[in-house]
N, C-alpha and C. Protein backbone atom coordinates (compact mmCIF):
# COMPACT_ATOMS: atom_id res chain seq x y z
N UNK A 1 -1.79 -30.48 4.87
CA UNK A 1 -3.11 -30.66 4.28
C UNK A 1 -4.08 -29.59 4.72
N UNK A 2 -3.66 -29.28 6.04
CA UNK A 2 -5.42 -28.27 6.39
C UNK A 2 -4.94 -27.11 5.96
N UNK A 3 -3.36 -26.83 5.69
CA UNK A 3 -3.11 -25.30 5.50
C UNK A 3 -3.46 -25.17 3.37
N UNK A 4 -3.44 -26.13 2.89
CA UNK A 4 -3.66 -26.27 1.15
C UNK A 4 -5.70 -25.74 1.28
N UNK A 5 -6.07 -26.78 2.33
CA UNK A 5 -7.77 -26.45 2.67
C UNK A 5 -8.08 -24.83 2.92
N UNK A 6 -7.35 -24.39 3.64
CA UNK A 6 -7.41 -23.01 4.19
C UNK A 6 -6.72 -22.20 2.86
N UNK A 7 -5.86 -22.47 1.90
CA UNK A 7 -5.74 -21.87 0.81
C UNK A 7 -6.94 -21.49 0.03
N UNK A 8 -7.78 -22.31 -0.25
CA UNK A 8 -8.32 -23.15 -1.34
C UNK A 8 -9.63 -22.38 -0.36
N UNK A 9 -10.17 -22.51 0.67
CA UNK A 9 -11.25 -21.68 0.90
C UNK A 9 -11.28 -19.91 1.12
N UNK A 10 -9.60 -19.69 1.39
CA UNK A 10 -9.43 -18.23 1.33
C UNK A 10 -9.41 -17.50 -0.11
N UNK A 11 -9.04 -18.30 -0.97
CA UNK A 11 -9.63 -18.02 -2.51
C UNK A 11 -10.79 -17.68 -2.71
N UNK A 12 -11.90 -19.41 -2.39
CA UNK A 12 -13.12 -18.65 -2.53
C UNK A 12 -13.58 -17.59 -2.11
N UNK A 13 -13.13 -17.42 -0.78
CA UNK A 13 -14.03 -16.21 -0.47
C UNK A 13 -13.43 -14.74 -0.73
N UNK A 14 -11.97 -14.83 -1.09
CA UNK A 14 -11.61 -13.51 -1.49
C UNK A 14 -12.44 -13.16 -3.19
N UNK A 15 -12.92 -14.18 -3.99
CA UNK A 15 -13.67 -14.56 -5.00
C UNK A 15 -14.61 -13.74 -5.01
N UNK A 16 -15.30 -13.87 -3.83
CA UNK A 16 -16.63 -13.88 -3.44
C UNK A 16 -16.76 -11.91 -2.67
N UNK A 17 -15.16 -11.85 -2.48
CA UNK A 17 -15.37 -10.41 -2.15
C UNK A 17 -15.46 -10.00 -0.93
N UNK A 18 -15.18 -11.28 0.16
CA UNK A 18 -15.41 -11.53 1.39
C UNK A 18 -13.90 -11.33 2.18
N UNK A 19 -13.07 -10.48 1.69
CA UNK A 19 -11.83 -10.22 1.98
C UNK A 19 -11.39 -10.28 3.62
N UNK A 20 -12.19 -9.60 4.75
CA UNK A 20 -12.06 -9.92 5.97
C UNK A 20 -11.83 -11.33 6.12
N UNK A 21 -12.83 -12.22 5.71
CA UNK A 21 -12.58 -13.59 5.94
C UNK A 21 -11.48 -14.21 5.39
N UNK A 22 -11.18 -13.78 4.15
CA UNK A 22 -10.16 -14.64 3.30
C UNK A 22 -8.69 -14.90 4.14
N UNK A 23 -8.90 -13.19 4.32
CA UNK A 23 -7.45 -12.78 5.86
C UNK A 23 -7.41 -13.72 6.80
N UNK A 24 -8.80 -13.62 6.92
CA UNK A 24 -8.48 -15.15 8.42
C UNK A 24 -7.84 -16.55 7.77
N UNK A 25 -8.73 -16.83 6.98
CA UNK A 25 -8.34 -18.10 6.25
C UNK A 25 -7.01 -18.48 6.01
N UNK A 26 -5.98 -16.90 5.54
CA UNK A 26 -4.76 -16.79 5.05
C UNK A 26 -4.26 -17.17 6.37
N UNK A 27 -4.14 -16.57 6.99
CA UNK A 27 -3.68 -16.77 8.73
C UNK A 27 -3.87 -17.64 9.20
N UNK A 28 -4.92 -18.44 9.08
CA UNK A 28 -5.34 -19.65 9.39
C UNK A 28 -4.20 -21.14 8.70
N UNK A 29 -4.24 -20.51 7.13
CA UNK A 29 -2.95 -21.78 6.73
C UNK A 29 -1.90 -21.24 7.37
N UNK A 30 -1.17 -20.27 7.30
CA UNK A 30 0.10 -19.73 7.58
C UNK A 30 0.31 -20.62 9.42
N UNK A 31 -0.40 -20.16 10.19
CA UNK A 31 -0.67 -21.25 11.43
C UNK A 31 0.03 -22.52 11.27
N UNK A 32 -1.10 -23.55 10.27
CA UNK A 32 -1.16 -24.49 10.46
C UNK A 32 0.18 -25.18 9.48
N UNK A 33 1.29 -24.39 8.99
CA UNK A 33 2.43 -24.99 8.76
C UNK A 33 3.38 -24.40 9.12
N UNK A 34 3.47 -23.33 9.72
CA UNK A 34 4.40 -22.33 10.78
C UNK A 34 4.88 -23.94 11.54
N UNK A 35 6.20 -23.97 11.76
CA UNK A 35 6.88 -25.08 12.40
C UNK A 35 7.14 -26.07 12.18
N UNK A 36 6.49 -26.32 10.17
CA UNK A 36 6.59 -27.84 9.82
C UNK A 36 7.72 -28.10 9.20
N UNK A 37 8.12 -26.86 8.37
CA UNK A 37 9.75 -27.43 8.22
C UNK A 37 9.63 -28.03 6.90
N UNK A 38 9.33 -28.42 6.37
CA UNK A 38 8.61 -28.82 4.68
C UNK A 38 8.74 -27.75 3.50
N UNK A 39 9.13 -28.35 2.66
CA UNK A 39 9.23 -27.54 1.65
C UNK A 39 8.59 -27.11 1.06
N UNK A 40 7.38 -28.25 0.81
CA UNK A 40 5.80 -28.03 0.42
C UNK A 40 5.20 -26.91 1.42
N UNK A 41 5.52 -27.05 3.04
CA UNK A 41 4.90 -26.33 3.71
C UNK A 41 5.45 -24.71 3.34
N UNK A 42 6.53 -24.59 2.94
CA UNK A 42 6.76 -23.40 2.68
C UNK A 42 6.42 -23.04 1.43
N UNK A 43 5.88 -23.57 0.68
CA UNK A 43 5.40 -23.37 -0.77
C UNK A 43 3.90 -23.31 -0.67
N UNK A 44 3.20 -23.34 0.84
CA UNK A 44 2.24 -23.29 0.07
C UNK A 44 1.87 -21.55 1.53
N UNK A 45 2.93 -21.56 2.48
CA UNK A 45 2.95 -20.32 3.19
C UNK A 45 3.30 -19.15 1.93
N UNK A 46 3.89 -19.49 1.04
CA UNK A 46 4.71 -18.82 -0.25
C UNK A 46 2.76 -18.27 -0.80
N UNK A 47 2.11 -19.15 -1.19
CA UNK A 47 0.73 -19.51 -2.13
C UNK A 47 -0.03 -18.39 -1.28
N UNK A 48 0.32 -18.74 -0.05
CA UNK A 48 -1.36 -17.40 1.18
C UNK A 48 -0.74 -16.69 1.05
N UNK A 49 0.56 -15.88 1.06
CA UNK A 49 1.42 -14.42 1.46
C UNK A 49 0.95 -14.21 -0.23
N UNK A 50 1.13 -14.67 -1.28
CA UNK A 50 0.70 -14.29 -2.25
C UNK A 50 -0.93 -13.91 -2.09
N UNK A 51 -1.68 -14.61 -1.85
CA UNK A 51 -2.91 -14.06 -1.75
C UNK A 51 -3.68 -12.89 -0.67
N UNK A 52 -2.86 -13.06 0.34
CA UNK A 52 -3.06 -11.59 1.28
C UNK A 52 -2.62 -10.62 0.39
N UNK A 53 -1.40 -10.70 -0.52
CA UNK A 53 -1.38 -9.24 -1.21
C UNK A 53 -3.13 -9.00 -2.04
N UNK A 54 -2.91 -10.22 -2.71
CA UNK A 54 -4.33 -9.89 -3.99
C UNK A 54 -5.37 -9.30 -3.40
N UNK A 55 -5.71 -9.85 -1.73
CA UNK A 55 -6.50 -9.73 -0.83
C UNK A 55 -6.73 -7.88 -0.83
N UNK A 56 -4.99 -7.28 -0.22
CA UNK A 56 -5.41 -6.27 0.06
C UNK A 56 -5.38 -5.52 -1.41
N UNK A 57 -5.30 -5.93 -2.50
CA UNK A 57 -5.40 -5.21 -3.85
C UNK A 57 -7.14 -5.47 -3.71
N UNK A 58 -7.46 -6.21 -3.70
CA UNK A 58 -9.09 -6.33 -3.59
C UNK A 58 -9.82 -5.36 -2.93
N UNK A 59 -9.02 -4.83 -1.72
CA UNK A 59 -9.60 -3.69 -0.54
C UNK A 59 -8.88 -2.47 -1.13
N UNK A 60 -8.52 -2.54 -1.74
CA UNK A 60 -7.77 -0.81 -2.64
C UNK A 60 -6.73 -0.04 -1.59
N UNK A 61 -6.39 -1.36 -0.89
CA UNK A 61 -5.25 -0.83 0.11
C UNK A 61 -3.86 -1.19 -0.58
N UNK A 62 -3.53 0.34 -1.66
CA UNK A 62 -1.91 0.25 -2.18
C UNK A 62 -1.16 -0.18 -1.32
N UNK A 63 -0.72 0.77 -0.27
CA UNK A 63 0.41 0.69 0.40
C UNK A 63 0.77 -0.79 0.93
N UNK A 64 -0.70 -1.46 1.95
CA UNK A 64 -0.42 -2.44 2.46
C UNK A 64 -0.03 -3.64 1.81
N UNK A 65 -0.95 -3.56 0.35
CA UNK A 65 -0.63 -4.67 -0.89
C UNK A 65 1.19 -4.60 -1.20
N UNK A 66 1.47 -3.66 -1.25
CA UNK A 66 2.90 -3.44 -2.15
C UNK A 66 3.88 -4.28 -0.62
N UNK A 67 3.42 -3.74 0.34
CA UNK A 67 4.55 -4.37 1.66
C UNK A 67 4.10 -5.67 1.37
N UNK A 68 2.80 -6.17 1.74
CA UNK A 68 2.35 -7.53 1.44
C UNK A 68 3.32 -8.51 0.19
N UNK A 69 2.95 -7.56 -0.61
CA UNK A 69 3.30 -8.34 -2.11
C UNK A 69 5.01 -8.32 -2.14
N UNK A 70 5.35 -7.50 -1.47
CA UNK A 70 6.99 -7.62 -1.70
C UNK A 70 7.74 -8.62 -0.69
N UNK A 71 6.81 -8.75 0.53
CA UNK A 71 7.22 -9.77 1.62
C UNK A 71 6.69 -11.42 0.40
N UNK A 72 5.84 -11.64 -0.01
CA UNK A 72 5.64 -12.84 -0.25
C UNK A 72 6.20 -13.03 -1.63
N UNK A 73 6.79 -11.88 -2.37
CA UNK A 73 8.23 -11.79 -3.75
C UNK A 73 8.99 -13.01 -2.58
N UNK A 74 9.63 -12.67 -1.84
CA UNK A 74 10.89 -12.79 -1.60
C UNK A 74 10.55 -14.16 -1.03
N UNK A 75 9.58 -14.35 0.13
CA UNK A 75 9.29 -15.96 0.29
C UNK A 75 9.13 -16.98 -0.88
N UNK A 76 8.33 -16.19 -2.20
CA UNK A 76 8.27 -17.15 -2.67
C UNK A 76 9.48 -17.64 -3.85
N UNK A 77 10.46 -15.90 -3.88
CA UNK A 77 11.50 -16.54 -4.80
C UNK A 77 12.91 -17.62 -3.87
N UNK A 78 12.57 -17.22 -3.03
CA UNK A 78 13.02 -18.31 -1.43
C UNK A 78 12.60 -19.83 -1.82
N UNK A 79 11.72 -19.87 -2.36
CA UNK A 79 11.16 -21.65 -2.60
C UNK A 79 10.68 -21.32 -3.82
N UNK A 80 11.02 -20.54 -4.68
CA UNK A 80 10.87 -21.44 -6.24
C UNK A 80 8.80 -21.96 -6.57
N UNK A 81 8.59 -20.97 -5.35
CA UNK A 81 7.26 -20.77 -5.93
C UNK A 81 6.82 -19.91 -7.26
N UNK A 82 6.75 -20.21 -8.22
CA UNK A 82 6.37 -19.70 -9.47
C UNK A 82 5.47 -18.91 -9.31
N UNK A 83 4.59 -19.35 -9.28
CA UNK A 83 3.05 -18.75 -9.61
C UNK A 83 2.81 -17.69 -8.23
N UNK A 84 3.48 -18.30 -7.24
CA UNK A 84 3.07 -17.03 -5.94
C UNK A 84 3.90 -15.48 -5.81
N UNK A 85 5.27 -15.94 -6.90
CA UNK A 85 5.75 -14.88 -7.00
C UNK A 85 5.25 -13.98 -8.50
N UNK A 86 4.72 -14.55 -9.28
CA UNK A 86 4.06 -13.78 -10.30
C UNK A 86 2.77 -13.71 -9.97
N UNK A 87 2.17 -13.87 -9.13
CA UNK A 87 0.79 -13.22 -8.39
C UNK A 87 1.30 -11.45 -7.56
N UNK A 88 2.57 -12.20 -6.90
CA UNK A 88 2.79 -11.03 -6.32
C UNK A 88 3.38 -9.89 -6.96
N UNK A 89 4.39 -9.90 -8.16
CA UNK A 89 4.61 -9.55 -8.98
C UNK A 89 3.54 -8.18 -9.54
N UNK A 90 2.39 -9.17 -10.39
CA UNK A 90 1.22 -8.78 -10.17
C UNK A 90 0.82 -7.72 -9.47
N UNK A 91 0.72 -7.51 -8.05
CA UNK A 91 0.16 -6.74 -7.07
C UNK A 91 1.32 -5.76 -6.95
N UNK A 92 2.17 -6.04 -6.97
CA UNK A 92 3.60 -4.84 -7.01
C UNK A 92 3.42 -3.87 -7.74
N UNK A 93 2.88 -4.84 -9.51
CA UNK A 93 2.87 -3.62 -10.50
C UNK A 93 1.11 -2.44 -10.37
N UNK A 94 0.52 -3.58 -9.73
CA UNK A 94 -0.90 -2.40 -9.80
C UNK A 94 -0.72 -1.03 -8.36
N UNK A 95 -0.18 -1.63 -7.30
CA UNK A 95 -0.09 -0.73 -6.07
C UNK A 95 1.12 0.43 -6.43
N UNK A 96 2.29 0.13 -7.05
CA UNK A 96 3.11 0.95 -7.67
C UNK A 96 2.90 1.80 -9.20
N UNK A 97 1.53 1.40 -9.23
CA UNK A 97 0.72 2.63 -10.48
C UNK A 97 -0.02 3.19 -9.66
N UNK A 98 -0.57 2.53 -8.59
CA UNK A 98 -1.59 3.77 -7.82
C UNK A 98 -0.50 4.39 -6.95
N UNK A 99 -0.36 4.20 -6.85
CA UNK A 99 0.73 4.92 -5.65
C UNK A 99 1.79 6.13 -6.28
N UNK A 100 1.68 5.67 -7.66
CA UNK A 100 2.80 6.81 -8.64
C UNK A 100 4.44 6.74 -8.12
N UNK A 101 4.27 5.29 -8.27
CA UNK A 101 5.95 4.81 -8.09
C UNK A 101 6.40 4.17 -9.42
N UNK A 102 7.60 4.34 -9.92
CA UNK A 102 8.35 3.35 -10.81
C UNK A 102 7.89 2.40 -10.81
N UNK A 103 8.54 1.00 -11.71
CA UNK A 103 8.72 0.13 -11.29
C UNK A 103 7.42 -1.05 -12.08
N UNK A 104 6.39 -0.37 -12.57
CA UNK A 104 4.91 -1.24 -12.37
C UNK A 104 5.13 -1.91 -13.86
N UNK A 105 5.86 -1.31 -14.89
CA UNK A 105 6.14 -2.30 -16.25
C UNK A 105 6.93 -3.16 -15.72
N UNK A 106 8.32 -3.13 -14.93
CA UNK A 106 9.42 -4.08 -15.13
C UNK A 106 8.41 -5.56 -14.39
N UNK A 107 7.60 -5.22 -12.82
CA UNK A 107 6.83 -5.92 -12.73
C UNK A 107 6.14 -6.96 -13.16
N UNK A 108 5.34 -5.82 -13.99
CA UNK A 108 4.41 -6.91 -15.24
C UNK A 108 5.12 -7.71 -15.85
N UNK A 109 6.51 -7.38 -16.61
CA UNK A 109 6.95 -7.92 -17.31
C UNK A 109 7.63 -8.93 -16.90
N UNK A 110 7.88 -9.18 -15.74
CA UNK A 110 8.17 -10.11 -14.54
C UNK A 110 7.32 -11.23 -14.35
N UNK A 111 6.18 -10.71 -14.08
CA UNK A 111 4.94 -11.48 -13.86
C UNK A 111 4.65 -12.30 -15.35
N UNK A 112 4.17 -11.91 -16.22
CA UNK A 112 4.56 -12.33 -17.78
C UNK A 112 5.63 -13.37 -17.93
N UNK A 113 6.45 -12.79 -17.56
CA UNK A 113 7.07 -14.08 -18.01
C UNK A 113 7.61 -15.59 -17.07
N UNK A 114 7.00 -15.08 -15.48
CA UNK A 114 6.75 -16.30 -15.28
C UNK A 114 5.34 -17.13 -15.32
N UNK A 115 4.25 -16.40 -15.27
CA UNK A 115 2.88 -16.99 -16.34
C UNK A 115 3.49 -17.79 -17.47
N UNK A 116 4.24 -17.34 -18.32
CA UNK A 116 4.12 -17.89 -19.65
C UNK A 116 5.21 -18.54 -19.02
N UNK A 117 5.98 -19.26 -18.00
CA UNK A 117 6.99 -20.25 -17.79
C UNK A 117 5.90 -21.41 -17.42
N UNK A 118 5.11 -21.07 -16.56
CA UNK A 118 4.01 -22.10 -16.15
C UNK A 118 2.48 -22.09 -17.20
N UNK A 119 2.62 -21.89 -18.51
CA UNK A 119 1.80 -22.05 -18.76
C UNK A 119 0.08 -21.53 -18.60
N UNK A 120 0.05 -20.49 -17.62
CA UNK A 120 -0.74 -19.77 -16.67
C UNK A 120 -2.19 -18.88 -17.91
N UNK A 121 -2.90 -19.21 -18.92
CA UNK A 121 -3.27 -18.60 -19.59
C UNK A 121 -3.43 -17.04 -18.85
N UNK A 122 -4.62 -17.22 -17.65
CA UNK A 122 -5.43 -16.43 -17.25
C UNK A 122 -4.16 -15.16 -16.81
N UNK A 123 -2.76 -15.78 -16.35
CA UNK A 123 -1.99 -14.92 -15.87
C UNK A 123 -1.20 -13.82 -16.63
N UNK A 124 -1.38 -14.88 -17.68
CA UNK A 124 -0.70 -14.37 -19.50
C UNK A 124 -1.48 -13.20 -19.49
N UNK A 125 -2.70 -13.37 -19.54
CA UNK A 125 -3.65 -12.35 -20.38
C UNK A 125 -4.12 -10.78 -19.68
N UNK A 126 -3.58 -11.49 -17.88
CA UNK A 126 -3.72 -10.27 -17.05
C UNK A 126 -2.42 -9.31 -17.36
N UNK A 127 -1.50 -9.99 -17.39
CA UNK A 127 -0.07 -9.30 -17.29
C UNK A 127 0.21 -9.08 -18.97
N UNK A 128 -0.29 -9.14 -19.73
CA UNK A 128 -0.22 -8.69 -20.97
C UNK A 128 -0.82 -7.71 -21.53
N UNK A 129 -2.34 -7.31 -20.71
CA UNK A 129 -3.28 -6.19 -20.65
C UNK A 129 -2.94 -4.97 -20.11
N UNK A 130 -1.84 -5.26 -19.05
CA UNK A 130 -1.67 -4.59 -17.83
C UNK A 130 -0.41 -3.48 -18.83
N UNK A 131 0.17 -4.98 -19.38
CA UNK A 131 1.50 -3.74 -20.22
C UNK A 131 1.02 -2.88 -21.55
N UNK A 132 0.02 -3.77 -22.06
CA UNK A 132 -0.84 -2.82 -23.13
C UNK A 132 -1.65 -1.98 -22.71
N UNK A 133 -1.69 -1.38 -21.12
CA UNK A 133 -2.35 -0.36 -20.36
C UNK A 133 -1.19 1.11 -20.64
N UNK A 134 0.22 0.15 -20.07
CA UNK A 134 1.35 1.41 -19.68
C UNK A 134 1.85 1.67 -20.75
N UNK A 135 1.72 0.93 -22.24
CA UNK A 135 1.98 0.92 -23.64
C UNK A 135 1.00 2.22 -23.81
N UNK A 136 0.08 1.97 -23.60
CA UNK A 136 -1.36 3.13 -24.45
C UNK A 136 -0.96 4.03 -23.55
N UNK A 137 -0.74 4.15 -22.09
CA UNK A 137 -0.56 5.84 -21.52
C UNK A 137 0.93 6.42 -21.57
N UNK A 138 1.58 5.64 -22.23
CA UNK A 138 2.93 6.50 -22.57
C UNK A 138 2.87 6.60 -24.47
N UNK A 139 1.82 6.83 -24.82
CA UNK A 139 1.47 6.69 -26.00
C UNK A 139 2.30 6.00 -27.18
N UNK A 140 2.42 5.05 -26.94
CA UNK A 140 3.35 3.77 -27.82
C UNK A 140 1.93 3.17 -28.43
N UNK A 141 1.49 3.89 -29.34
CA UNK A 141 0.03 3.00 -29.85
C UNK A 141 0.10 1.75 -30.01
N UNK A 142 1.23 1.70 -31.30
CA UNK A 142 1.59 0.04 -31.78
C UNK A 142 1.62 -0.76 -30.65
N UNK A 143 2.62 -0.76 -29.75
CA UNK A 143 2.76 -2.03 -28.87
C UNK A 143 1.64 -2.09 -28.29
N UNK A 144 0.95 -0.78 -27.69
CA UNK A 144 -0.46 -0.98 -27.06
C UNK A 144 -1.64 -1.97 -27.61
N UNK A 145 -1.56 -2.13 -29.09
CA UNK A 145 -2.90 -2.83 -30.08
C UNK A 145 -2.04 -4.04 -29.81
N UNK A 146 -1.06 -4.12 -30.28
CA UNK A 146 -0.49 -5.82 -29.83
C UNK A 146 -0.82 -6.47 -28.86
N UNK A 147 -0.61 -5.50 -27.50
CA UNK A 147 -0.72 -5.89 -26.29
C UNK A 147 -2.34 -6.59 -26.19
N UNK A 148 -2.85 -5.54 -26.69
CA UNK A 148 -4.22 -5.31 -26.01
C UNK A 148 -5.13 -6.63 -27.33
N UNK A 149 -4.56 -6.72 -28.47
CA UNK A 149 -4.87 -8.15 -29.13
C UNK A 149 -4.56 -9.29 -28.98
N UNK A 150 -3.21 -9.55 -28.03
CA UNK A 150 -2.47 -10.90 -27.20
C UNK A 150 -3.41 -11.02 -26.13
N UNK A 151 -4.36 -10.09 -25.38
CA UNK A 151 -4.53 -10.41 -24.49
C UNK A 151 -6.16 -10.59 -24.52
N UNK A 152 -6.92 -10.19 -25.86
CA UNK A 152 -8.06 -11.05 -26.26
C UNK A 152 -7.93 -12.13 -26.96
N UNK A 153 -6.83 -12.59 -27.38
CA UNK A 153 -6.34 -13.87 -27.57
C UNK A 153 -6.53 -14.87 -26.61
N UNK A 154 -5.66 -14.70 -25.98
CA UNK A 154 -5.30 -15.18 -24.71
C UNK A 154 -6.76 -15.74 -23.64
N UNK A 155 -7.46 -14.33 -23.45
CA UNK A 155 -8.27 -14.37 -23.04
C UNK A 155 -9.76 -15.48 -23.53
N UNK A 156 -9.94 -15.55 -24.62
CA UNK A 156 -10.87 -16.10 -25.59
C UNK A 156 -10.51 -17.52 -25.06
N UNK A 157 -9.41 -18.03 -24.79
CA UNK A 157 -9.15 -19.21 -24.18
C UNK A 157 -9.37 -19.49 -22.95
N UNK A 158 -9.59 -18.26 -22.19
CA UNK A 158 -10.04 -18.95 -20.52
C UNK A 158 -11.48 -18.91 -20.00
N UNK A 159 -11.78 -19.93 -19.01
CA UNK A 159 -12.97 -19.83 -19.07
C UNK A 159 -13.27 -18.95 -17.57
N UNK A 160 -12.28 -18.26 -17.29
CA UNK A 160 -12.85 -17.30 -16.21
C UNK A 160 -13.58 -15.77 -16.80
N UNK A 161 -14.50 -15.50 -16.63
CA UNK A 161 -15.40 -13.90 -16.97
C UNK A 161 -14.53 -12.82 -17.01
N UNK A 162 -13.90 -12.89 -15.53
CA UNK A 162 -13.34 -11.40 -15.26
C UNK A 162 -12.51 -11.27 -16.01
N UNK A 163 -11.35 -12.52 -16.76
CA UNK A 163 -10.50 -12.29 -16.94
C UNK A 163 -10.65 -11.85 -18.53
N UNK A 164 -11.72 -12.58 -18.96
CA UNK A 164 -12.19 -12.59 -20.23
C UNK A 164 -12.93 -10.86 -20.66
N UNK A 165 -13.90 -10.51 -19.78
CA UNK A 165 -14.29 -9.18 -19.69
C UNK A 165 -13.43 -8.36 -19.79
N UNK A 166 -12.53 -8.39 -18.83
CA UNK A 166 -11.47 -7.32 -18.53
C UNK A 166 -11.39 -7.10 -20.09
N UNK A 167 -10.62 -7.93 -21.02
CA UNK A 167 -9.80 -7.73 -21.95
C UNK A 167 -10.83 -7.39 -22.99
N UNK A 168 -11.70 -7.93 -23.38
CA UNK A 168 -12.79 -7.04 -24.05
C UNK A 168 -13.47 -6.00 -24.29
């Protein structure tokens, strides 16, 4: 329970842009189920290692995001965490475009399609933008307007800003 609390406030404040803190927060759940042995407990250590990556994508730290994000891939495809491994997913494909590594479509397209396994609008519309990004700079126009119209689709349905802005 206190490590889901310490999720759930390291969100807000990575939200909020308060990334030093969020780190603690992350550390703070990871703590408080380190030794419990639970499956849940490892699903939700799976949920913070996912968000320390987003964390350090938030601080424009490639390198550390991509180690981050590839350590909490593997925890969370370890427990069948969905959503923590297409968060991380996620952070794989943006740190491996800044960084000028391979790899950042198969990602997305990774991430994509476990969003659209869970139903995830907001995740749909990130990871659908992201490929109608690498569509438009390898000049594939067509798939790019698809992309980039699935994902004001998509978007028009969520009620988060950023996610909605972005795509607009």
């Amino acid at each position: 329970r206190a490590a889901v609390l310490h999720l759930k406030r390291a969100r807000a404040l990575e939200r909020a842009g308060a990334f030093d803190s969020a780190l603690r927060e992350t550390a703070r759940g990871r703590r408080a189920v380190s030794g419990v042995g639970s499956h849940e407990g490892e699903r939700v250590s799976a949920q913070l290692g996912s968000l320390r990556a987003v964390i350090r994508q938030g601080q424009q730290r490639p390198r550390e995001a991509l180690r981050t994000a590839m350590s909490a891939a593997a925890e969370a495809g370890a427990v069948e965490g969905k959503g923590a491994l297409a968060r991380a997913y996620g952070v794989m494909s943006w740190a491996s475009r800044v960084l000028g590594l391979e790899g950042a479509a198969e990602h997305d397209a990774a991430a994509l399609a476990l969003f659209e396994e869970l139903g995830d609008q907001s995740g749909i519309a990130l990871a659908t933008g992201n490929l109608g990004s690498e569509a438009y700079f390898l000049g594939r126009w067509d798939d790019a307007v698809h992309r980039y119209e699935g994902t004001v689709s998509r978007a028009m349905g969520v009620t988060s800003f950023s996610v909605t802005g972005a795509a607009l």
